[in-house]
Protein backbone atom coordinates (compact mmCIF):
# COMPACT_ATOMS: atom_id res chain seq x y z
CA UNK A 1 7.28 -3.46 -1.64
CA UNK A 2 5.14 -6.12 0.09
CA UNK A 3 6.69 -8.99 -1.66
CA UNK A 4 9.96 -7.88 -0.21
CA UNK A 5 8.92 -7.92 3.77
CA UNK A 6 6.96 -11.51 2.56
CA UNK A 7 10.13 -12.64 1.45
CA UNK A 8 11.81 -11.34 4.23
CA UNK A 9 9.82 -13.05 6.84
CA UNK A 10 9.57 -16.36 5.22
CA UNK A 11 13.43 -16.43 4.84
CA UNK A 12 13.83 -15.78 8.54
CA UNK A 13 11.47 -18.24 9.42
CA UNK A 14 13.29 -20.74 7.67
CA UNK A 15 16.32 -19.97 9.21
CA UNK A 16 16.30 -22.16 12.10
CA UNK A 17 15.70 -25.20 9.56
CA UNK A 18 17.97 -24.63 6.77
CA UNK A 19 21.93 -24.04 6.85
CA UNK A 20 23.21 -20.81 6.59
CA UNK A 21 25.57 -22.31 3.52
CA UNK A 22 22.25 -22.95 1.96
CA UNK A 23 20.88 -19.56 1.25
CA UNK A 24 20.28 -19.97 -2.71
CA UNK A 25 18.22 -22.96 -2.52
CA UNK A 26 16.32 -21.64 0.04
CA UNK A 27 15.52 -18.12 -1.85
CA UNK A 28 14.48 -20.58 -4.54
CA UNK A 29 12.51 -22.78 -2.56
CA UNK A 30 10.92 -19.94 -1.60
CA UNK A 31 10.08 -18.03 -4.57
CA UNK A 32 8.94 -21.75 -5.76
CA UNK A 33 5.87 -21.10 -3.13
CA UNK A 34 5.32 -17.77 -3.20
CA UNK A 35 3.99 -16.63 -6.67
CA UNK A 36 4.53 -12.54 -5.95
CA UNK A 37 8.32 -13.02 -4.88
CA UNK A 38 8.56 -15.74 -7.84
CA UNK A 39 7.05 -13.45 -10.89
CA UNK A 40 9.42 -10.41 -9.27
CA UNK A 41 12.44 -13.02 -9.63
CA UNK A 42 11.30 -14.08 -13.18
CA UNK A 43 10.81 -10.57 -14.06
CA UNK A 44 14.45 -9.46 -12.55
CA UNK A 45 16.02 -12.52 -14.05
CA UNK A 46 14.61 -12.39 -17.53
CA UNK A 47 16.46 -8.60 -18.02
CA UNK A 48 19.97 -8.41 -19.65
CA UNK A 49 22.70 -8.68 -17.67
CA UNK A 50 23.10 -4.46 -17.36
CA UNK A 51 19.36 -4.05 -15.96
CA UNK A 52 19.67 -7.00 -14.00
CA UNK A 53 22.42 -6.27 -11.81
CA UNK A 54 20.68 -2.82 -11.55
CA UNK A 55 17.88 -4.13 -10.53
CA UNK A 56 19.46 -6.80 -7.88
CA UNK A 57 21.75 -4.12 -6.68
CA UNK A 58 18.82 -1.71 -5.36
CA UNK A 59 17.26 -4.91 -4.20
CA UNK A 60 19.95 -5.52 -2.31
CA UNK A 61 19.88 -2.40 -0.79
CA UNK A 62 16.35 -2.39 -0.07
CA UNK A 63 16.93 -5.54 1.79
CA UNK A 64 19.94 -4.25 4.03
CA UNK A 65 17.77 -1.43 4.87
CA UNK A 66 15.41 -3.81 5.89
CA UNK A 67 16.91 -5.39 7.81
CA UNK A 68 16.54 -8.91 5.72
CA UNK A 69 19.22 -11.65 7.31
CA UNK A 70 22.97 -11.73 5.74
CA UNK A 71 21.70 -15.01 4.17
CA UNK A 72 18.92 -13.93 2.06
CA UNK A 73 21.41 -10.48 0.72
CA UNK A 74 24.14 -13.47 0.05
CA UNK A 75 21.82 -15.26 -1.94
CA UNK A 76 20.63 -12.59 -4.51
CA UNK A 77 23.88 -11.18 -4.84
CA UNK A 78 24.89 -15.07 -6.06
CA UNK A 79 22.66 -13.92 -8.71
CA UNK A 80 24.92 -11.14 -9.75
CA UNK A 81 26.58 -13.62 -11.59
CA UNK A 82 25.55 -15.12 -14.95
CA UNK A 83 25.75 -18.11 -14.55
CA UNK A 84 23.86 -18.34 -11.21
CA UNK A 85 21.41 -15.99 -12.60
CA UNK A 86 20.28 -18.64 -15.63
CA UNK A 87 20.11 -21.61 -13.57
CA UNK A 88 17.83 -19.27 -11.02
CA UNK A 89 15.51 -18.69 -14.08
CA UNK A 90 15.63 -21.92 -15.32
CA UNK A 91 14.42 -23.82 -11.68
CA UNK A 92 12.60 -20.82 -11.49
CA UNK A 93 10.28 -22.04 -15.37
CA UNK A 94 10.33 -25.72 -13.84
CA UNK A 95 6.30 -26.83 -13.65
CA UNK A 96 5.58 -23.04 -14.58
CA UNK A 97 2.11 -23.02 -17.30
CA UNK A 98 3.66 -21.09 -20.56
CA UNK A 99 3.01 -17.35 -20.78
């Protein structure tokens, strides 16, 4: 999954300049900037809540095995929840072109 080692890298490369408490907005910012690891989180987030959380859990684990920093794995499993999950999407559709 090349998106997955792109978001990888640009996470840890950020790491130096944004707080560790910070890990959603960064995953955001991001996916803001990178259009493969943004469509992949529209795409994820757009599911109902069952497929979803399927979906995020084997990302997770992808990620883990990976070898992706505890920040990045803290900040999609924020999207576990509902709630975080919409407001994801919805920053996520912000300045996007309608499909």
């Amino acid at each position: 999954m090349k998106y997955l080692r792109k978001l990888i890298s640009r996470v840890k490369s950020r790491s130096e300049q944004t707080p560790i408490e910070e890990p959603f907005i960064t995953l955001i910012q991001v996916a803001k900037e990178t259009p493969d690891i943004r469509n992949t989180l529209l795409s994820i987030l757009q599911k109902d809540e069952f497929h979803r959380s399927s979906m995020i859990n084997t990302l997770m684990e992808e990620m883990r095995y990976k070898g992706a920093p505890d920040a990045l794995i803290t900040a999609m499993a924020s999207l576990l929840d509902h709630r975080v999950a919409q407001k994801a999407l919805e920053l996520l559709k912000e300045g996007s072109s309608p499909n």
